[in-house]
C-alpha atoms as a PDB file:
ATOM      1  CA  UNK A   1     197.704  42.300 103.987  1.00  0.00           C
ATOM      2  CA  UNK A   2     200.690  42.248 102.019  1.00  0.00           C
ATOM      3  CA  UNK A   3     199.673  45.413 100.101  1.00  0.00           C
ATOM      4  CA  UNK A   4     198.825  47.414 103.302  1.00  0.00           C
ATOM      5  CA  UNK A   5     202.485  46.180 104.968  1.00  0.00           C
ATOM      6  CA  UNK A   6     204.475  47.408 101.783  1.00  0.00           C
ATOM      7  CA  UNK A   7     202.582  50.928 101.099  1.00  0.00           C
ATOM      8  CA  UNK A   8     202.903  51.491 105.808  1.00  0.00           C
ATOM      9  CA  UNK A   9     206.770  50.104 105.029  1.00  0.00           C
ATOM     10  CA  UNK A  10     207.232  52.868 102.375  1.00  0.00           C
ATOM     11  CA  UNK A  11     205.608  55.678 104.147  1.00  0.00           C
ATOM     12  CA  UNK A  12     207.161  54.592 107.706  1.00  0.00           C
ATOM     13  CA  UNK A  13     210.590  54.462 106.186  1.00  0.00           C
ATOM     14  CA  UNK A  14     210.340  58.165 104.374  1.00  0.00           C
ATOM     15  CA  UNK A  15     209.643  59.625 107.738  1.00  0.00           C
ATOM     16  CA  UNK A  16     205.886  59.161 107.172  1.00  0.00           C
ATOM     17  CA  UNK A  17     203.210  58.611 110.175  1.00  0.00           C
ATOM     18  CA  UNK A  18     200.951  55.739 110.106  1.00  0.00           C
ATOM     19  CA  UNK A  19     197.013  55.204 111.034  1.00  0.00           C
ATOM     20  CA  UNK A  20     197.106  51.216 112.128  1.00  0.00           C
ATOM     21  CA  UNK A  21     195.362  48.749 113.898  1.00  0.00           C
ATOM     22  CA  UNK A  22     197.298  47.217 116.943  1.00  0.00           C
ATOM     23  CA  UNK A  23     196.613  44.212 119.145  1.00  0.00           C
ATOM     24  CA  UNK A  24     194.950  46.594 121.287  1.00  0.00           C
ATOM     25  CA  UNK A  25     193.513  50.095 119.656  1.00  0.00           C
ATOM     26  CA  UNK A  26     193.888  51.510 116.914  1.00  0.00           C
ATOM     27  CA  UNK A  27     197.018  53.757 116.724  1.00  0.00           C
ATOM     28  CA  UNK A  28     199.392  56.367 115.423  1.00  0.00           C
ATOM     29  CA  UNK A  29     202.916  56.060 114.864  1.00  0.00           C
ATOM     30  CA  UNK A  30     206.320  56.180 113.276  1.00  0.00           C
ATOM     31  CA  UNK A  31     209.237  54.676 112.794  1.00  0.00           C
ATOM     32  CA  UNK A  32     210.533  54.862 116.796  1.00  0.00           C
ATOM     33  CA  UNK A  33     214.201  55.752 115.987  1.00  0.00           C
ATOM     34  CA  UNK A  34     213.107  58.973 114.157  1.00  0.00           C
ATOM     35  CA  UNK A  35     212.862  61.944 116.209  1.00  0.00           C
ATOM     36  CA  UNK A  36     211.227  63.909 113.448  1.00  0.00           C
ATOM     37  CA  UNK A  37     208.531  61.536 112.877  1.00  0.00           C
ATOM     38  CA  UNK A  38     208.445  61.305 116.477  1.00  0.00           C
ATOM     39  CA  UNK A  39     208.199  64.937 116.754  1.00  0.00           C
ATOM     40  CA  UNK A  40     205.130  65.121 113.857  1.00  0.00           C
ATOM     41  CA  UNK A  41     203.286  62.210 116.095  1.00  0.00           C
ATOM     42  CA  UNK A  42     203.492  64.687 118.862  1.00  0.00           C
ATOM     43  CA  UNK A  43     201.780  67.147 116.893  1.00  0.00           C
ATOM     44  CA  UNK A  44     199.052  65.301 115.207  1.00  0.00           C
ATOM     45  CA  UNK A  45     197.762  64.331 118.713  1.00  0.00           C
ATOM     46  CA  UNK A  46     198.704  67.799 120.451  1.00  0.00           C
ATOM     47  CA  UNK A  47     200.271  66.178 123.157  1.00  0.00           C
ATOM     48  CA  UNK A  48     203.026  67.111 125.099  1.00  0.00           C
ATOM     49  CA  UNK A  49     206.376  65.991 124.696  1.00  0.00           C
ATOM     50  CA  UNK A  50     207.166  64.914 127.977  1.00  0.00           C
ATOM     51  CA  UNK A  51     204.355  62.340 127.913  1.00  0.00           C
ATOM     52  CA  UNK A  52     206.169  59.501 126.865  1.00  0.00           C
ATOM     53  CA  UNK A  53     205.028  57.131 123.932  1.00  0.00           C
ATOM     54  CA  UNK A  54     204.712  53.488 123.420  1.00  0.00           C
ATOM     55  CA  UNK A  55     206.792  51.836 121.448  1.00  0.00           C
ATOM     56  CA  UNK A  56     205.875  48.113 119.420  1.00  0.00           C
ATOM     57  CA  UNK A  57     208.557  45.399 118.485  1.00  0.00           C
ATOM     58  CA  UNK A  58     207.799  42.282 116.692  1.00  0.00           C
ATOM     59  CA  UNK A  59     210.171  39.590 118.705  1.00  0.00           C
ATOM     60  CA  UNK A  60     212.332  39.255 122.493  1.00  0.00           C
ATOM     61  CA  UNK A  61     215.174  39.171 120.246  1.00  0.00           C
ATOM     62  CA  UNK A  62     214.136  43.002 119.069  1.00  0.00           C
ATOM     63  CA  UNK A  63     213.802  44.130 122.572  1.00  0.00           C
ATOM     64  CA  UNK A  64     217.584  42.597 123.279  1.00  0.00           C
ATOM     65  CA  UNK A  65     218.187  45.194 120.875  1.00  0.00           C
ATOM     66  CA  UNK A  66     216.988  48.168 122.400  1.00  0.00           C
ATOM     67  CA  UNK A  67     217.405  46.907 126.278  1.00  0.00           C
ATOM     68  CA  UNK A  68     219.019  44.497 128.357  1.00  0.00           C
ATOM     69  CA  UNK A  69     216.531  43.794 131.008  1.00  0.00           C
ATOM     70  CA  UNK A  70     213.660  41.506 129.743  1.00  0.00           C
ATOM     71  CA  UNK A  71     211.286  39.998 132.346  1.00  0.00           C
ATOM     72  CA  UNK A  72     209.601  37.115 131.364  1.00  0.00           C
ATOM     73  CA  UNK A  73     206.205  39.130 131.654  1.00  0.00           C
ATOM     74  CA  UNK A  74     207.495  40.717 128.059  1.00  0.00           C
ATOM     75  CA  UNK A  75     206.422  37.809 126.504  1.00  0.00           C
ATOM     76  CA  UNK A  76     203.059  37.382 127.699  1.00  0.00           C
ATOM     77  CA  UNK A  77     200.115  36.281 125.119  1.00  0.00           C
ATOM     78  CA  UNK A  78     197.970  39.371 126.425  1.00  0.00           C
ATOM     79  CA  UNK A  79     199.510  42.586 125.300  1.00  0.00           C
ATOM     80  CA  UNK A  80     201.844  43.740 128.041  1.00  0.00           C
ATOM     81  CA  UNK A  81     203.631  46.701 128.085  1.00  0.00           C
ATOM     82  CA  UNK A  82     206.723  47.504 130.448  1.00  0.00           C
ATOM     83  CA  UNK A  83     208.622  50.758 131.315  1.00  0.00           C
ATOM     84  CA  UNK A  84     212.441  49.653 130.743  1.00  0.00           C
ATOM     85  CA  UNK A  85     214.757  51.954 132.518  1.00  0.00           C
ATOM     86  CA  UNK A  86     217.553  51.269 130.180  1.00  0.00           C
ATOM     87  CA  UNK A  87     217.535  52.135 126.655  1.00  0.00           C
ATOM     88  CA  UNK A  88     219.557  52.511 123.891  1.00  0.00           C
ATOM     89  CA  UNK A  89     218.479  53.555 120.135  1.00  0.00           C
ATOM     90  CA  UNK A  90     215.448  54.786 119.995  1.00  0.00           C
ATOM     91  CA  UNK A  91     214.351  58.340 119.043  1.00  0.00           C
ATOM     92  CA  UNK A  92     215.365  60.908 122.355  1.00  0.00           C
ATOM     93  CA  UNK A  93     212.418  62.865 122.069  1.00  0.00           C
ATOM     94  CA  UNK A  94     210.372  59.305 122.678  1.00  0.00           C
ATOM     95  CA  UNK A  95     211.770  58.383 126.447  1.00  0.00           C
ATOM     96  CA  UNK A  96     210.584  59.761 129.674  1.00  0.00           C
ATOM     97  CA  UNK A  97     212.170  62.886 130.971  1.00  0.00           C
ATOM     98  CA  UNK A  98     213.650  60.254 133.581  1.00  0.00           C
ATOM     99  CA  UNK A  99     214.713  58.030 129.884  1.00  0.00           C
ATOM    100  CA  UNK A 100     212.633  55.345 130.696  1.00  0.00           C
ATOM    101  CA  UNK A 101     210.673  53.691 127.321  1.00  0.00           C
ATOM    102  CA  UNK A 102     207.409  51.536 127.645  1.00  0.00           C
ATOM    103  CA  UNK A 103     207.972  48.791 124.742  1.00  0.00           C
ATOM    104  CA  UNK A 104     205.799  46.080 124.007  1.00  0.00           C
ATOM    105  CA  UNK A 105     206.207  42.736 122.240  1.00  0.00           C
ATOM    106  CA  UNK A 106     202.918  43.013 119.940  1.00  0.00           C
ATOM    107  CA  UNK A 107     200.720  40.106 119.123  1.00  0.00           C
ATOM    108  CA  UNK A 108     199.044  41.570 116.365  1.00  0.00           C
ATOM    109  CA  UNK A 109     199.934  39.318 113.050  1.00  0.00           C
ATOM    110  CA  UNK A 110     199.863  42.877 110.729  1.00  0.00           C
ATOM    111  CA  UNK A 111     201.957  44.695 113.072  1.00  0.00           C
ATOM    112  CA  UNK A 112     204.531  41.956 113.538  1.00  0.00           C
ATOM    113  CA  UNK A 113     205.114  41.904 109.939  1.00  0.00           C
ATOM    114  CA  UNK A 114     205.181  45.365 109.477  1.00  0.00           C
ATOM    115  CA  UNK A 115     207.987  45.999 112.146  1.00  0.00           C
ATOM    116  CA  UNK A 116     209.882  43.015 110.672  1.00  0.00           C
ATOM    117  CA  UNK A 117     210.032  44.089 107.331  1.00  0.00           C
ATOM    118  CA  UNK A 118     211.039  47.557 108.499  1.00  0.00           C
ATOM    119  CA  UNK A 119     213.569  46.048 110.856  1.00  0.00           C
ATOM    120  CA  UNK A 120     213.118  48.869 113.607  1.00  0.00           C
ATOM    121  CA  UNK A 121     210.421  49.660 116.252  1.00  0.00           C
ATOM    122  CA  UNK A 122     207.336  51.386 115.785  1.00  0.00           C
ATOM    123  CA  UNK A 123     205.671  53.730 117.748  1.00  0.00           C
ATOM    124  CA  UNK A 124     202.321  53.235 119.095  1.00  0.00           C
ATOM    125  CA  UNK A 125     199.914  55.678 120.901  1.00  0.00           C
ATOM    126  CA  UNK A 126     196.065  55.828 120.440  1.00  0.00           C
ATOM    127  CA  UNK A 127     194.517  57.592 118.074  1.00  0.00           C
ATOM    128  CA  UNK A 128     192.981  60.125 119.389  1.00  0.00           C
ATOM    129  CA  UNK A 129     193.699  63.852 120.212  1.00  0.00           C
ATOM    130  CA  UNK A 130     195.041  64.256 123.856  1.00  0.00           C
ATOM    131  CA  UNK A 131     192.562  64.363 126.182  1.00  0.00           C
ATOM    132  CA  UNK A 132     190.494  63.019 124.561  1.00  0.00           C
ATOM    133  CA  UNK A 133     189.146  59.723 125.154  1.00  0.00           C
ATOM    134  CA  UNK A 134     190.521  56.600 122.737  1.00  0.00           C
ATOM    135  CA  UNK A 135     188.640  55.354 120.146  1.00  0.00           C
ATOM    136  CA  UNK A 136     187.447  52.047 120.281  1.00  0.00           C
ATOM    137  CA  UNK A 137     186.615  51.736 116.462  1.00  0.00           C
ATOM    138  CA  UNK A 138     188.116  53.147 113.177  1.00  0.00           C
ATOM    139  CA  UNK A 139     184.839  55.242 113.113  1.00  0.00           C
ATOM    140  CA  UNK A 140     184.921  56.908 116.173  1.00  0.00           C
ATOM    141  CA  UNK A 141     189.121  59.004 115.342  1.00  0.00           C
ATOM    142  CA  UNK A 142     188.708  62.188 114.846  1.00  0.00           C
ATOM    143  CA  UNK A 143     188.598  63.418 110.861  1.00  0.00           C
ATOM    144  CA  UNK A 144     191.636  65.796 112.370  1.00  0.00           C
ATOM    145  CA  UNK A 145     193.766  62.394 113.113  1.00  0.00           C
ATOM    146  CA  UNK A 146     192.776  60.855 110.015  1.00  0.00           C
ATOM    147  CA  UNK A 147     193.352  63.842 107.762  1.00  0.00           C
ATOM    148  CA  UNK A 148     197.067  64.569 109.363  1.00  0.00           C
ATOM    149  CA  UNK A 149     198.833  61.250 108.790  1.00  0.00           C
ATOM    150  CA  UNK A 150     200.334  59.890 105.818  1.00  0.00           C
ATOM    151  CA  UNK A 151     198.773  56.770 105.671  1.00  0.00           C
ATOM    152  CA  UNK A 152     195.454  54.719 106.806  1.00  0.00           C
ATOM    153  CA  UNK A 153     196.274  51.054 106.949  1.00  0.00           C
ATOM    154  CA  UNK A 154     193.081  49.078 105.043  1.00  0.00           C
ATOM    155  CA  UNK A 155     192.798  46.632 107.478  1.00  0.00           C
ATOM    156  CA  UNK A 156     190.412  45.710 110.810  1.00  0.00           C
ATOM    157  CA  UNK A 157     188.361  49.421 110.346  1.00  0.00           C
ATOM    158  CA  UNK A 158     185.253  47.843 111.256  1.00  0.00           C
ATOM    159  CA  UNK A 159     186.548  45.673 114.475  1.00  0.00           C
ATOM    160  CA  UNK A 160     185.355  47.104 117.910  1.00  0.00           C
ATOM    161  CA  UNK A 161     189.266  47.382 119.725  1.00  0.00           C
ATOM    162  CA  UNK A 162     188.857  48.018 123.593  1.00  0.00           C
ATOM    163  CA  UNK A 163     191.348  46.261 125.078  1.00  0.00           C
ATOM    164  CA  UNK A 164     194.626  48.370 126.668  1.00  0.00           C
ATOM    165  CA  UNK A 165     197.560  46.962 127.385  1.00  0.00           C
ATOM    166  CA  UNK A 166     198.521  45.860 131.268  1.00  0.00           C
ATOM    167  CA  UNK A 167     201.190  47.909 131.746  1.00  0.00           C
ATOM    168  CA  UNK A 168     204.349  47.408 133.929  1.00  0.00           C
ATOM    169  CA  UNK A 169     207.043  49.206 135.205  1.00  0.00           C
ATOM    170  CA  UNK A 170     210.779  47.522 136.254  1.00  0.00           C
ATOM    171  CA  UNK A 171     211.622  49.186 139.408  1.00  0.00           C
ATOM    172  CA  UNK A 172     215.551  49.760 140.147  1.00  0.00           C
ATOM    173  CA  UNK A 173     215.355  46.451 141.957  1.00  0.00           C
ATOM    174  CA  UNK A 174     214.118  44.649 138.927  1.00  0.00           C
ATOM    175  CA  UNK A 175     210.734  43.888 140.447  1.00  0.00           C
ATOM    176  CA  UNK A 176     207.392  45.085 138.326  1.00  0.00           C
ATOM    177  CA  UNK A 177     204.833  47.583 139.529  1.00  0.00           C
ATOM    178  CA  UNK A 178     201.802  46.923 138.005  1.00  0.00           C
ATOM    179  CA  UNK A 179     200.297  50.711 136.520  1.00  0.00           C
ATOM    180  CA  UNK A 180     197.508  49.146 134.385  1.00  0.00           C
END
C-alpha cells in the first residue's frame, strides 16, 4: 500500500488524475484545489461542468478547513456525503453553480492515507463516462477511463464496490435533506 500511496502522491501533486478505489466505488480524481486537474477530470468523464463533483478528506479537522458548518452526520461510519453551502479553498470550477461542495469524510484506510500525505482534498466521482452507469468492479470502467488518467492505483481491482454514499444536503436553516 505504501508503494501505490507514494507513486498516486506524486502523480496527484504534478497535476496528475488518479484511477482509485474509494470506500464506496471506484473513482477518478485530482487533487480538489486544482482547477486544471479539475478541469481534465471533467473531460475524461465528458461531463459537464456544472455537475458538481465530490470531494474526499481524510479527518473533521480537514473539513474545519474547507467549511465551518459540520453536522455530526459528517462523521458517520457509513460513507456520508453532505452538500456544505459554505466553502472556502477548493478548486472554483468544483462547486455548484449555487457554490455549494458535497465533501465526505472517507473511511477507506488507502484513501485516508493518501489525502494525508498529500495534505489537501481529493476529488472523487465514479468512474465511468457520464451517463453511463457506475462500475461496480475494476473490470467493468471503460478502457477510455482507464487509458486517460495518469495513474491506476494497484489495489482492491478485484473487489465487487456497490455501495453509494447517503448523501445530505445542509439547508439554510442548518437542517439536512436527505438526497440519497
Amino acid at each position: 500500500m505504501e508503494k501505490e500511496i507514494k507513486k498516486a502522491v506524486e502523480v496527484v501533486q504534478s497535476g496528475g488524475i488518479i484511477l482509485y478505489p474509494t470506500d464506496t466505488i471506484w473513482g477518478v480524481g485530482c487533487d480538489a484545489t486544482d482547477e486544471q486537474a479539475v478541469e481534465k477530470v471533467y473531460e475524461i468523464k465528458k461531463r459537464n461542468e456544472s455537475k458538481a463533483l465530490i470531494s474526499l478528506v481524510s479527518t473533521k479537522e480537514d473539513l474545519t478547513k474547507i467549511t465551518q458548518n459540520i453536522p455530526i452526520e459528517a462523521e458517520n461510519k457509513n460513507p456520508t456525503t453532505i452538500i456544505y453551502n459554505e466553502i472556502n479553498g477548493l478548486a472554483k470550477n468544483l462547486l455548484a453553480e449555487n457554490g455549494s461542495a458535497a465533501i465526505r469524510i472517507v473511511q477507506d484506510e488507502f484513501c485516508k492515507r493518501l489525502i494525508a500525505k498529500l495534505n489537501k482534498p481529493i476529488v472523487s466521482t465514479s468512474a465511468n463516462l457520464s451517463g453511463t452507469p457506475s462500475p461496480t468492479q475494476f473490470t467493468e470502467i471503460a478502457d477510455e477511463i482507464k487509458n486517460t488518467v495518469d495513474y491506476i492505483v494497484n489495489l482492491r481491482q478485484n473487489e465487487i464496490m456497490t455501495t453509494p454514499s447517503e448523501i445530505l444536503l445542509i439547508n439554510t436553516d442548518g437542517s439536512l435533506k436527505r438526497i440519497r
